[in-house]
N, C-alpha and C. Protein backbone atom coordinates (compact mmCIF):
# COMPACT_ATOMS: atom_id res chain seq x y z
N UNK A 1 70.56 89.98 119.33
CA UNK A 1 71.90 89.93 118.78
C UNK A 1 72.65 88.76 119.41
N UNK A 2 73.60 88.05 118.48
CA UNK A 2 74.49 86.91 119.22
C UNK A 2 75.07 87.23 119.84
N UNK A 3 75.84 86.58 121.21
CA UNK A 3 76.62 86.57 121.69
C UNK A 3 77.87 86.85 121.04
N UNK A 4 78.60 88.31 121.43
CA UNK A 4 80.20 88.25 121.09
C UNK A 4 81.27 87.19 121.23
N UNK A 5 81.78 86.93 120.45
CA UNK A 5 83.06 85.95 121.04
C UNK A 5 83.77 85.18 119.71
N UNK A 6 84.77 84.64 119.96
CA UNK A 6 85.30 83.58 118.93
C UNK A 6 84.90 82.47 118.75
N UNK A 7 84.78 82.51 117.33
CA UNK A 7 84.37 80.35 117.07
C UNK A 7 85.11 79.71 117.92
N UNK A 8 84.88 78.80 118.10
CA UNK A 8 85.48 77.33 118.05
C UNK A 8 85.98 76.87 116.59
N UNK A 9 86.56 76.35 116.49
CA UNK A 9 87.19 75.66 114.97
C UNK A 9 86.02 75.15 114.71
N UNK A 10 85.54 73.80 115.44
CA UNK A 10 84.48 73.16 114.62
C UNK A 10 83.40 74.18 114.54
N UNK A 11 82.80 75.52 115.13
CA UNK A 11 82.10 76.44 114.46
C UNK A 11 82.29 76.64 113.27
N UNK A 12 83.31 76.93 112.60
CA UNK A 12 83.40 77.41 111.28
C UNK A 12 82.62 76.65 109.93
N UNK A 13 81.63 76.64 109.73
CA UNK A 13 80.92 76.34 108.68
C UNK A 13 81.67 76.28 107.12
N UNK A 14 82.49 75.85 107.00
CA UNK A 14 83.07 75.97 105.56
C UNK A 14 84.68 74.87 105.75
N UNK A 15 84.54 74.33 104.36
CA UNK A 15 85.35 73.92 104.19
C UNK A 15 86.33 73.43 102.57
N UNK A 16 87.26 73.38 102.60
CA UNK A 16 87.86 73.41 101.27
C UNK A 16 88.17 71.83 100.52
N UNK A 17 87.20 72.19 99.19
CA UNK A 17 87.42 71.02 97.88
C UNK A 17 88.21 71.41 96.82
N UNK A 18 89.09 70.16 96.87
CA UNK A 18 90.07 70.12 95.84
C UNK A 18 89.54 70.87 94.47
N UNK A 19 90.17 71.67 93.49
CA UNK A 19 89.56 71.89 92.12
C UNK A 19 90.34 71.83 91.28
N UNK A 20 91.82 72.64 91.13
CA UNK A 20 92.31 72.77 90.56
C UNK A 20 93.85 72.89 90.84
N UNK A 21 94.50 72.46 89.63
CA UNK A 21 95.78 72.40 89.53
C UNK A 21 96.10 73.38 88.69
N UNK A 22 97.34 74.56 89.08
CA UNK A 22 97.87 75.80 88.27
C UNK A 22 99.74 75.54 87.88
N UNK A 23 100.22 75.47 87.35
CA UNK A 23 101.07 75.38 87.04
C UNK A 23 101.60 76.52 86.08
N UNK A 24 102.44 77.25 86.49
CA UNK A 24 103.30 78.49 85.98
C UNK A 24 104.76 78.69 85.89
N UNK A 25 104.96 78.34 84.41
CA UNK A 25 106.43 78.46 84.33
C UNK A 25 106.93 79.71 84.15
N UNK A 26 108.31 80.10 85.41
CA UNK A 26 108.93 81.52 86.04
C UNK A 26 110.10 81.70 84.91
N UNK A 27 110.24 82.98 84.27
CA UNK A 27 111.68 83.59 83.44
C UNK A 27 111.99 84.35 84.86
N UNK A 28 113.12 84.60 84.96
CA UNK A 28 114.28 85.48 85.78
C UNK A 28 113.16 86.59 85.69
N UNK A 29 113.39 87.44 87.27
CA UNK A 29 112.85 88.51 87.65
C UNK A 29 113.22 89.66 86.68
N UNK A 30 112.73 90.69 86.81
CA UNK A 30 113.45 91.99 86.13
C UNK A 30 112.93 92.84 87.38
N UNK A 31 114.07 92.76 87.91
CA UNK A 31 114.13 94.24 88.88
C UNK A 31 113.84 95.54 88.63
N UNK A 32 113.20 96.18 89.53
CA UNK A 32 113.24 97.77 88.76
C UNK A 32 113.49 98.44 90.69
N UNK A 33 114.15 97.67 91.17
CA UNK A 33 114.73 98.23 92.55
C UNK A 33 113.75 98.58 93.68
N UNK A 34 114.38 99.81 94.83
CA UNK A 34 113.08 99.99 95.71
C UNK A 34 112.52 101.13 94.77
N UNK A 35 111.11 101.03 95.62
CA UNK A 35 109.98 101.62 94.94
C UNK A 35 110.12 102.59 96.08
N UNK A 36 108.96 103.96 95.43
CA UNK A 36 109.21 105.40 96.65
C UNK A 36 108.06 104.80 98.58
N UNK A 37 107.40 103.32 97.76
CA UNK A 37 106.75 103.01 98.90
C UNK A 37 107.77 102.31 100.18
N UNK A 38 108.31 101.70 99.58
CA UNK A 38 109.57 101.00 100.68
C UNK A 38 110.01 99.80 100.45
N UNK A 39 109.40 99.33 99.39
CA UNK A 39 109.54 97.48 99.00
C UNK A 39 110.68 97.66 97.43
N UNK A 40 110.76 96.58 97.50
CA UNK A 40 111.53 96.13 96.34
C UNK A 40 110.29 95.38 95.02
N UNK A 41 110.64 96.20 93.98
CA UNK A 41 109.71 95.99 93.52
C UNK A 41 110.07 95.36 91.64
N UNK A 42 109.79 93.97 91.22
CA UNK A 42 110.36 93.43 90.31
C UNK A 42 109.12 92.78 89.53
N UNK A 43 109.20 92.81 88.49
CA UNK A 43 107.87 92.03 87.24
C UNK A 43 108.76 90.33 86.75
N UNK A 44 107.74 89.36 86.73
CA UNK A 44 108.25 88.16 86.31
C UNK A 44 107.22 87.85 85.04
N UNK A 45 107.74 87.29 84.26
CA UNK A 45 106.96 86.75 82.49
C UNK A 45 106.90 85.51 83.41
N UNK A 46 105.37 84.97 83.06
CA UNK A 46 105.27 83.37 83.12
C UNK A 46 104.96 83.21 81.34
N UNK A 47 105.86 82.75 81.17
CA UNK A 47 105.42 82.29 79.23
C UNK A 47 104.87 81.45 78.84
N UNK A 48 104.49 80.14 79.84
CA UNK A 48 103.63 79.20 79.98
C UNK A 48 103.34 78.49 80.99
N UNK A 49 102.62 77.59 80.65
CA UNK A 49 101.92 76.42 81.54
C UNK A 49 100.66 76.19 81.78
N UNK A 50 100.14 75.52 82.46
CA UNK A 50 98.70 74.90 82.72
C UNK A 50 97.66 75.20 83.88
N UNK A 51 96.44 74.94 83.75
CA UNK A 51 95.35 74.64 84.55
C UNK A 51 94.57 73.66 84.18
N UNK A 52 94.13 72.84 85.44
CA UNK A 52 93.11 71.93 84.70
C UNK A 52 92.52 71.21 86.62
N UNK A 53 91.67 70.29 86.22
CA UNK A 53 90.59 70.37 87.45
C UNK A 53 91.06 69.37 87.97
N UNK A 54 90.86 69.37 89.36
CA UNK A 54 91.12 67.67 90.39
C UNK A 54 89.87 66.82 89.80
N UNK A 55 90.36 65.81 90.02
CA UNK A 55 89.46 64.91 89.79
C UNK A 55 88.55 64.80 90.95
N UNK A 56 87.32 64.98 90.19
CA UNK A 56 85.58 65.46 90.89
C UNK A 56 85.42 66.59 91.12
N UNK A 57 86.32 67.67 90.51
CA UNK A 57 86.13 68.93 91.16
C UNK A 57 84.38 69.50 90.13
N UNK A 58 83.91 70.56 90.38
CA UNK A 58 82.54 70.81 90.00
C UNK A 58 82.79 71.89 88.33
N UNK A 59 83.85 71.86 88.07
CA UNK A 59 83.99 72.38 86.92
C UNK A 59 85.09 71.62 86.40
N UNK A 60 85.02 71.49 84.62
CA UNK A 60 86.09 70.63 84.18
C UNK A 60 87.16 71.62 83.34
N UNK A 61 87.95 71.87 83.71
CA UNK A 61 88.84 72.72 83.05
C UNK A 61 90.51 71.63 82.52
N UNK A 62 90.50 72.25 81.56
CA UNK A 62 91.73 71.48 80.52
C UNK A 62 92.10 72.36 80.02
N UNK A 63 93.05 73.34 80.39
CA UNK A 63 93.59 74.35 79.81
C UNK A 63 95.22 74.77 79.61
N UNK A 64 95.60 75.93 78.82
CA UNK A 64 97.07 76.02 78.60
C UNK A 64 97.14 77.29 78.60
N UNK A 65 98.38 77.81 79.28
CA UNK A 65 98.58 79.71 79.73
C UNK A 65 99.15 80.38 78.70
N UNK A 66 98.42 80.64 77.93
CA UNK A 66 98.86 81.64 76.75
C UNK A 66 100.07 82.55 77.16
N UNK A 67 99.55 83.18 78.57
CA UNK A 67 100.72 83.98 78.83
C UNK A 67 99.99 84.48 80.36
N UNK A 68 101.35 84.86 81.01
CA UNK A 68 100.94 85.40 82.77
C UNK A 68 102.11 86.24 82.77
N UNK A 69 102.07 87.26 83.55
CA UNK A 69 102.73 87.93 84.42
C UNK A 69 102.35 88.45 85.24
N UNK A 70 103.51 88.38 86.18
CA UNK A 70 103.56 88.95 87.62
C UNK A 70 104.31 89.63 88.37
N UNK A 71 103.86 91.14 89.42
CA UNK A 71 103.86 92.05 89.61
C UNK A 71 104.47 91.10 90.97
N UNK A 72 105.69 91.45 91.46
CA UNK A 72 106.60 91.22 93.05
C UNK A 72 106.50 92.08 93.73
N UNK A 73 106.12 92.49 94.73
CA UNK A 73 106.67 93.02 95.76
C UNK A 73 107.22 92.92 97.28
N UNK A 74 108.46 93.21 97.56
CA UNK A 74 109.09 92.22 98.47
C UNK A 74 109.37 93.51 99.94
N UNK A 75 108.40 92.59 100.91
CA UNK A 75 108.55 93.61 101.85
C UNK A 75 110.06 93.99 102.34
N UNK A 76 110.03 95.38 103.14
CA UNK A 76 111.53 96.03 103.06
C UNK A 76 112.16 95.39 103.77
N UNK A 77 111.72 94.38 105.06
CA UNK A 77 112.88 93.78 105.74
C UNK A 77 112.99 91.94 104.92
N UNK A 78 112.49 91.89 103.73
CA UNK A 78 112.57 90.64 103.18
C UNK A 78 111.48 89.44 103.24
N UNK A 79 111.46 89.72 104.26
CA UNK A 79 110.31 88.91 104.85
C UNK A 79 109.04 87.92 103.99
N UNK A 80 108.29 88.75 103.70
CA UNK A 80 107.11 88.26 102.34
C UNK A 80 107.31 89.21 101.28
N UNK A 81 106.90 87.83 100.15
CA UNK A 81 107.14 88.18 98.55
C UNK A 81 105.46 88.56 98.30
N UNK A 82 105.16 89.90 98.02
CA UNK A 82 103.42 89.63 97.62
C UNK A 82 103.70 89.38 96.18
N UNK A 83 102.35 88.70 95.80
CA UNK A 83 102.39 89.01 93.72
C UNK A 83 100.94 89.10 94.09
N UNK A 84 100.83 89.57 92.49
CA UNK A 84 100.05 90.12 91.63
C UNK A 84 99.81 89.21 90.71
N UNK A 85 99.20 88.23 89.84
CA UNK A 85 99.60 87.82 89.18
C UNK A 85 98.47 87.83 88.01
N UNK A 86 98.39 87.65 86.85
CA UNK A 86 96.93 87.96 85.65
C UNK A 86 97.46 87.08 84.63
N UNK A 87 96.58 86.77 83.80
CA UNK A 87 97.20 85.61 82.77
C UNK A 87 96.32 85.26 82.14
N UNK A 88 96.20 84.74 80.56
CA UNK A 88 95.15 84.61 79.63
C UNK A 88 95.91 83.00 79.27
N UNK A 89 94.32 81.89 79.67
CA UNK A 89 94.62 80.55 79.17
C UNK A 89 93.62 80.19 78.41
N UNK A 90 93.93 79.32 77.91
CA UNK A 90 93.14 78.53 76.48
C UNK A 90 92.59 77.10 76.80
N UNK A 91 91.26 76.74 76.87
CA UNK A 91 90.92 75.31 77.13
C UNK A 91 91.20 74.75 75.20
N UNK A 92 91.08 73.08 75.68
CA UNK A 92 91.45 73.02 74.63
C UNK A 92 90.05 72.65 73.69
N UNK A 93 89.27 73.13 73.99
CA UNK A 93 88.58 73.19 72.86
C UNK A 93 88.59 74.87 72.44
N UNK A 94 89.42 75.79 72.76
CA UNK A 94 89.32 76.92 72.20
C UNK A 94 89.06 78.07 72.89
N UNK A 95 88.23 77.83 74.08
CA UNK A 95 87.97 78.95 74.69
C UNK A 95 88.67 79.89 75.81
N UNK A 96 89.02 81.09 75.47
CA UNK A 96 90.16 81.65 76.27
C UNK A 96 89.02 82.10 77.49
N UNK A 97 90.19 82.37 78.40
CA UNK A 97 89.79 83.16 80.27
C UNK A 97 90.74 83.56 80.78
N UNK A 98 90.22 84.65 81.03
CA UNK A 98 91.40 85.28 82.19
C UNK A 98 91.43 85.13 83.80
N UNK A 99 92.74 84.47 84.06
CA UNK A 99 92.96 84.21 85.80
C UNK A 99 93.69 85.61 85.97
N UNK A 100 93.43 85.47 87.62
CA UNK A 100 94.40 86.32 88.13
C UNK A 100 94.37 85.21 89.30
N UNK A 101 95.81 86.38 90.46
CA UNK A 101 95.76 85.72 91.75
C UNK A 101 96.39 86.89 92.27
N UNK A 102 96.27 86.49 93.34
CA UNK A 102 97.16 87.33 94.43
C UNK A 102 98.05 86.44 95.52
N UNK A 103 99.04 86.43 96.29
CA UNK A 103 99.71 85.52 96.72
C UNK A 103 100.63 85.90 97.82
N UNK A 104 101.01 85.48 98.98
CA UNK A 104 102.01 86.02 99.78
C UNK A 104 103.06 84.88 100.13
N UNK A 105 103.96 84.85 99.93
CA UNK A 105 105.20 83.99 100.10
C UNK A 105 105.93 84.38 101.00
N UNK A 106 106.55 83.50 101.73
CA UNK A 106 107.70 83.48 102.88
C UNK A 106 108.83 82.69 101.97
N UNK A 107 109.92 83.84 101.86
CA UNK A 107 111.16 83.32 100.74
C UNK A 107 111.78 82.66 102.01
N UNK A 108 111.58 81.11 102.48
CA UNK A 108 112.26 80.28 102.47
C UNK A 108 113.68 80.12 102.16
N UNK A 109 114.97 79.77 102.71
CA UNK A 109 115.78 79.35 101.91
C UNK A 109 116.23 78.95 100.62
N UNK A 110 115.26 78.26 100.74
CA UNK A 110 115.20 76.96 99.84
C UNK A 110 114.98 77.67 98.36
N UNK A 111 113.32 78.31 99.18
CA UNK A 111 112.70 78.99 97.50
C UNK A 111 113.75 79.97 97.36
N UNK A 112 114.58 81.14 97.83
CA UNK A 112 115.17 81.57 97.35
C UNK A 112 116.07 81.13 96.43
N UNK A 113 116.87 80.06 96.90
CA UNK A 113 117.61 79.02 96.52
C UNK A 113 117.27 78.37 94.61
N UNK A 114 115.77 78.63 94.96
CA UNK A 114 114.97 78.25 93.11
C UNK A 114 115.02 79.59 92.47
N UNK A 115 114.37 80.18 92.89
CA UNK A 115 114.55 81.41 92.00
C UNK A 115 115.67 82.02 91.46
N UNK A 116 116.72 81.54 92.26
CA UNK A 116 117.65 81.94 92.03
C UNK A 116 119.07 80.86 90.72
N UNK A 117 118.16 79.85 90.64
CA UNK A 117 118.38 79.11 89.96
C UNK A 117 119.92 78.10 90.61
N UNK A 118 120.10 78.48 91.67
CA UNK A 118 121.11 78.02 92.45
C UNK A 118 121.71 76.00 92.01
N UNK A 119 122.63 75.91 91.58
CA UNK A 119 122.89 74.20 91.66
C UNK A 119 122.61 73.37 92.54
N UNK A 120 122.43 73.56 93.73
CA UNK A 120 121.70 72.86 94.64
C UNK A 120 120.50 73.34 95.09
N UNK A 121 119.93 74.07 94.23
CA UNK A 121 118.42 74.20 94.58
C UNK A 121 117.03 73.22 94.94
N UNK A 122 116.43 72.76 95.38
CA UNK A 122 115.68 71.77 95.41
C UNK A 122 114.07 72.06 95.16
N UNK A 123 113.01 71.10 94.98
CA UNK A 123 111.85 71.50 94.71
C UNK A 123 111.45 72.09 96.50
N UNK A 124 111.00 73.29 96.58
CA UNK A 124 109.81 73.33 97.72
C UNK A 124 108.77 72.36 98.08
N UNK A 125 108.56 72.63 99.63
CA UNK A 125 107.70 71.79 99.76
C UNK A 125 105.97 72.97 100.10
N UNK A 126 105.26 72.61 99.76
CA UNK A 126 103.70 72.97 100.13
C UNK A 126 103.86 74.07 101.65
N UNK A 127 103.62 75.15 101.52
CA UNK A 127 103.07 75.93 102.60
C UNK A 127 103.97 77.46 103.14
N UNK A 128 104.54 77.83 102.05
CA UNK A 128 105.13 78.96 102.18
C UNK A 128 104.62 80.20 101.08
N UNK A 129 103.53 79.21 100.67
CA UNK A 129 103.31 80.15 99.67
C UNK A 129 101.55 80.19 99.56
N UNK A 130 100.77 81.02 100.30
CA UNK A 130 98.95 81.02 99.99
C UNK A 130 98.15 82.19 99.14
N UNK A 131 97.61 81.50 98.65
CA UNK A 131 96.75 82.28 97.21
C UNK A 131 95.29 82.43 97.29
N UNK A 132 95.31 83.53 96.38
CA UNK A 132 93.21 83.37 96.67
C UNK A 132 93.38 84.03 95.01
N UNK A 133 92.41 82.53 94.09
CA UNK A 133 92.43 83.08 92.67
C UNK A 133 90.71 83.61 92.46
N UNK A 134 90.69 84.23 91.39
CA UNK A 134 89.93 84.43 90.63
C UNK A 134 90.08 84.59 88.54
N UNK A 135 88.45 83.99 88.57
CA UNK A 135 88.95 84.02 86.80
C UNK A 135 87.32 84.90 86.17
N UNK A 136 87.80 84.77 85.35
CA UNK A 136 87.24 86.07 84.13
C UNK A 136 86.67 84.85 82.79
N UNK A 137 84.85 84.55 82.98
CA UNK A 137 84.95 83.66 81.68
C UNK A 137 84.08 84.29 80.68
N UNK A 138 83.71 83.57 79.35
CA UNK A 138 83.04 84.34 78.30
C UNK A 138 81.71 84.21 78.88
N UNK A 139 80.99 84.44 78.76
CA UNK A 139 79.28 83.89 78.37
C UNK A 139 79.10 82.78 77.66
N UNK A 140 80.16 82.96 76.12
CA UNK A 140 80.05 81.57 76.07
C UNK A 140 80.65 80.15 76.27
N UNK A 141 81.15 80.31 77.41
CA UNK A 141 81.27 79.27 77.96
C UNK A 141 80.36 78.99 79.23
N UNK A 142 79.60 78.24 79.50
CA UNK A 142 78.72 78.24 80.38
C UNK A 142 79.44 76.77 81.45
N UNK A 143 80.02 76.03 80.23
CA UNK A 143 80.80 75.26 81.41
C UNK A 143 81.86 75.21 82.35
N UNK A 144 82.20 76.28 81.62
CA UNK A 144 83.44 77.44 82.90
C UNK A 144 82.87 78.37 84.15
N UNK A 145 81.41 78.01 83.86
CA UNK A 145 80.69 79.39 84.89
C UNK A 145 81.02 79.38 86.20
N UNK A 146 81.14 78.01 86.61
CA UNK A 146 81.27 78.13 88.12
C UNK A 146 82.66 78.62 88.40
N UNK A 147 83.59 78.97 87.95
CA UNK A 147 84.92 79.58 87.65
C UNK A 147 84.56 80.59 88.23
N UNK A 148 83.23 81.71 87.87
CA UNK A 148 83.50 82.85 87.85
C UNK A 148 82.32 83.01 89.10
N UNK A 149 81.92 82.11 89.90
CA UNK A 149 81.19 82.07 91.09
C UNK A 149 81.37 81.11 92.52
N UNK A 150 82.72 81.62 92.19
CA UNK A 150 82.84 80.67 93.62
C UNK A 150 84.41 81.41 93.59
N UNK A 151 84.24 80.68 95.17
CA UNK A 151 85.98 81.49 96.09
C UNK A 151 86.49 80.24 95.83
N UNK A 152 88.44 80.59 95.28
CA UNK A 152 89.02 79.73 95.25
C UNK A 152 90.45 80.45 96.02
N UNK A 153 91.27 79.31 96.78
CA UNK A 153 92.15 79.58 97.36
C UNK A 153 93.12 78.21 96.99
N UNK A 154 94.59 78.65 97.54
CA UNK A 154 95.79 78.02 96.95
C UNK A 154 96.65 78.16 98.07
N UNK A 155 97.57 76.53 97.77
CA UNK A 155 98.70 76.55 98.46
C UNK A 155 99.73 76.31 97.04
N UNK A 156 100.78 77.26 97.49
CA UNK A 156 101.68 76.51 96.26
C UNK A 156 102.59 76.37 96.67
N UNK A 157 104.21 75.89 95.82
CA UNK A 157 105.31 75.56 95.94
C UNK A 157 106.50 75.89 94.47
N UNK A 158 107.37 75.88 94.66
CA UNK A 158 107.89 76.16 93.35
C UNK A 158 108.88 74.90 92.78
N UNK A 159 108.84 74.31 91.90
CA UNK A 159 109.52 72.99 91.18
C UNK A 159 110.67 73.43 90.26
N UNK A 160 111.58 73.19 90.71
CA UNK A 160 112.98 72.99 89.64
C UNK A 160 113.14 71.73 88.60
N UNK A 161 113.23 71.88 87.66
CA UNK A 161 114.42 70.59 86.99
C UNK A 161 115.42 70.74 86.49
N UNK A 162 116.12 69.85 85.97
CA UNK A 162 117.75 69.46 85.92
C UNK A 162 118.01 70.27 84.99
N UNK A 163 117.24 71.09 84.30
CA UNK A 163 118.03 72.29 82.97
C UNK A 163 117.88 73.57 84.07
N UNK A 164 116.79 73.61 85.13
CA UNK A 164 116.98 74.98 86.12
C UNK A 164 116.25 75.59 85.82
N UNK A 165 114.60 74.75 85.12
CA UNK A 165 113.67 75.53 84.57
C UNK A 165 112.62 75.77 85.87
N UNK A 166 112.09 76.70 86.47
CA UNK A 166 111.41 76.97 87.20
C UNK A 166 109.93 76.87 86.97
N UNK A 167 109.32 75.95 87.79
CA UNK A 167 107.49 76.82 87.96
C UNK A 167 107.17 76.61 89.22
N UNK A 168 105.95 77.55 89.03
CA UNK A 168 104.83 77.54 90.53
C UNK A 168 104.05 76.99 90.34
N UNK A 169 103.64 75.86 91.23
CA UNK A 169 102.80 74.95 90.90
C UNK A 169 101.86 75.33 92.67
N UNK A 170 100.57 75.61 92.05
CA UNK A 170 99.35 75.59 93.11
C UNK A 170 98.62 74.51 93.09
N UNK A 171 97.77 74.27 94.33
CA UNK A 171 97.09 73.32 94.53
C UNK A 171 95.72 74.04 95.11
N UNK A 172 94.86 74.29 94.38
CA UNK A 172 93.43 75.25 94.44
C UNK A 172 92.50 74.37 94.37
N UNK A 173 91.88 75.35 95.68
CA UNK A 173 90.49 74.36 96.69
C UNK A 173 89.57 75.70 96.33
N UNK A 174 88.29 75.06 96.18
CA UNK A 174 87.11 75.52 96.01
C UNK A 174 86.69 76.07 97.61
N UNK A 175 86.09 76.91 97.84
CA UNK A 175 85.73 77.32 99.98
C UNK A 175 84.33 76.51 99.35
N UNK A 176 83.47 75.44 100.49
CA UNK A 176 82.23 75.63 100.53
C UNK A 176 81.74 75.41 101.57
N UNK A 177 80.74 75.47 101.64
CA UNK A 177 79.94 75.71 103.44
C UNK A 177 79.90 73.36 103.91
N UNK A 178 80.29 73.56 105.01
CA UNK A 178 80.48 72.56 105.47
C UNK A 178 78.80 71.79 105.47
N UNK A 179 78.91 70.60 105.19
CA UNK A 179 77.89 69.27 104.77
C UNK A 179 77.65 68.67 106.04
């Protein structure tokens, strides 16, 4: 048996490639208050937006979000926002898939500040917000397969513009064993 103990950093055998870009445009929360667990608990419509691949990533995705929503829950002293999130997109040659994610956020100022659609709200910056997705593809798509075989993880941020339209925009890395 090995020796007990902690890696070293450079132990860790794995490392993360760029893949994909998620983009999710946010409608206003709908509260439904605290829940009997202890959190505050609210559903958000994403009604659109995109996915599609970094350039060189190992799958080519060009797609558009038919539709997402997502399940909030906001721990009781405020602290982290978890979601839930599921969503059916369309590549554009036709073929639908279902994402999900899961996500934990630190409401920031700032991001509060977006969601809230505030006049001086500003875009976030990268790292208050980490994700681990997964997707759902047909059979027949075989060029989506690696979608549905491999770990993908996310940093995101949330983007305002000048009408106060909100999205979450991720930046999703493929995990693979270090080269």
């Amino acid at each position: 048996m090995a020796a007990v103990g902690v890696l070293a950093r450079s132990e860790f055998p794995m490392e993360l490639e760029p893949a994909l870009t998620l983009r999710l445009g946010l409608e206003l929360p709908l509260s439904t208050g605290r829940a009997i667990q202890g959190y505050d608990l609210s559903y958000t419509d994403c009604p659109n937006g995109t996915i599609f691949s970094a350039p060189g990533a190992n799958v080519t995705v060009n797609a558009t979000i038919i539709h997402a929503d997502a399940v909030v829950r906001i721990d009781p002293d405020g602290g982290k926002f978890r979601l839930n999130v599921h969503g059916v997109a369309r590549t554009t040659n036709g073929t639908i898939f279902q994402l999900t994610y899961t996500a934990i956020n630190t409401p920031v100022e700032e991001f509060r500040k977006v969601l809230a659609r505030a006049p001086d709200a500003k875009d976030t910056e990268f790292g208050d917000m980490f994700s681990q997705h997964s997707f759902e593809v047909p059979i027949s798509a075989p060029e989506l397969a690696p979608l549905n075989s491999n770990i993908y993880v996310g940093v995101g941020r949330l983007l305002i513009d000048k009408d106060r339209v909100v999205t979450a925009e991720y930046a999703i890395s493929r995990v693979i064993l270090e080269e």
